[in-house]
Protein backbone atom coordinates (compact mmCIF):
# COMPACT_ATOMS: atom_id res chain seq x y z
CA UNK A 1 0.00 0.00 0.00
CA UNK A 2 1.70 3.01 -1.20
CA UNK A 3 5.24 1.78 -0.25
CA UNK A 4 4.05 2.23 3.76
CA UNK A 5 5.29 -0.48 5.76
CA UNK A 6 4.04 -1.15 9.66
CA UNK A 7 6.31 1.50 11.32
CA UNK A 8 5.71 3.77 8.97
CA UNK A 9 1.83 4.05 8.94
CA UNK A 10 2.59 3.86 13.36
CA UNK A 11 3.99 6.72 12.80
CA UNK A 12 1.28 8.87 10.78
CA UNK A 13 -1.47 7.39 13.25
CA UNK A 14 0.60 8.86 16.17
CA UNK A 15 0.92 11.78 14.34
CA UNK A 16 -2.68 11.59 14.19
CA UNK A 17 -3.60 11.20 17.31
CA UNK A 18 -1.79 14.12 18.86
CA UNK A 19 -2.79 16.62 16.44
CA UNK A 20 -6.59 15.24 16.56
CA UNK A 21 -6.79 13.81 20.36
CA UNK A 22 -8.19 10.44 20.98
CA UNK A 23 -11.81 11.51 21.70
CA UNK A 24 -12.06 13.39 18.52
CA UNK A 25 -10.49 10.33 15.92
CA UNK A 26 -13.78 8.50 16.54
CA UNK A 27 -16.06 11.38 15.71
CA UNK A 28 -14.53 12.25 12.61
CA UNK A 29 -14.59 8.76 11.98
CA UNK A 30 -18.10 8.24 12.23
CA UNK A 31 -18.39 11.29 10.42
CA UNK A 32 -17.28 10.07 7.46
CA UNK A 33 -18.68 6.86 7.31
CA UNK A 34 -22.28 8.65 7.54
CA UNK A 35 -20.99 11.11 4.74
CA UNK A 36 -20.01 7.99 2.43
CA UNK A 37 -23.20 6.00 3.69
CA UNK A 38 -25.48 9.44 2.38
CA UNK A 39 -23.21 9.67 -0.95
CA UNK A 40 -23.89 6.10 -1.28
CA UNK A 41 -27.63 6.48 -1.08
CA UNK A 42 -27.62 8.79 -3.17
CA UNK A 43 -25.94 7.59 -6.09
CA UNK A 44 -28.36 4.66 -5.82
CA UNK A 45 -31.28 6.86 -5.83
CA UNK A 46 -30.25 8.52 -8.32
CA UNK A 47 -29.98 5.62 -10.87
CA UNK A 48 -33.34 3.82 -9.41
CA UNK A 49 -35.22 7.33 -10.75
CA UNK A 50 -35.87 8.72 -13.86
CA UNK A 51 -34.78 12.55 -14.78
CA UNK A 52 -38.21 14.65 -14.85
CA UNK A 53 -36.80 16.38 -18.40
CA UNK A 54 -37.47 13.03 -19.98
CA UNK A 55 -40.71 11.84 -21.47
CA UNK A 56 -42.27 8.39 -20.15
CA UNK A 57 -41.60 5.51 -22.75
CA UNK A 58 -44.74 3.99 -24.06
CA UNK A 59 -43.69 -0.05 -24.48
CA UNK A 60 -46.95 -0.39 -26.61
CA UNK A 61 -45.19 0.99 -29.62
CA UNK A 62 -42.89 -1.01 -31.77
């Protein structure tokens, strides 16, 4: 991954840590899985519905 190996990404989590705190990692954390859960749902609503600027298709004619 990227070259990273275990004391390496150690490191950048530490660094993490002290610039974010400990209480604060798991609120941005599930911060962004709710952002990526809402971006989710909406790219699947968006392909479920139609766009309003488009007629309806009529099957019936061939």
């Amino acid at each position: 991954m990227f070259g990273l190996g275990l004391p390496e990404l150690l490191i950048v989590m530490v660094i993490i840590i002290i610039v974010f705190g400990a209480g604060r990692i798991g609120k941005i954390a599930g911060e962004m899985g709710s952002g990526i859960r809402a971006f989710r749902e909406g790219i699947a609503s968006k392909d479920t519905e139609k766009p309003a600027d488009e007629p309806p298709v009529d099957k019936t004619e061939s």
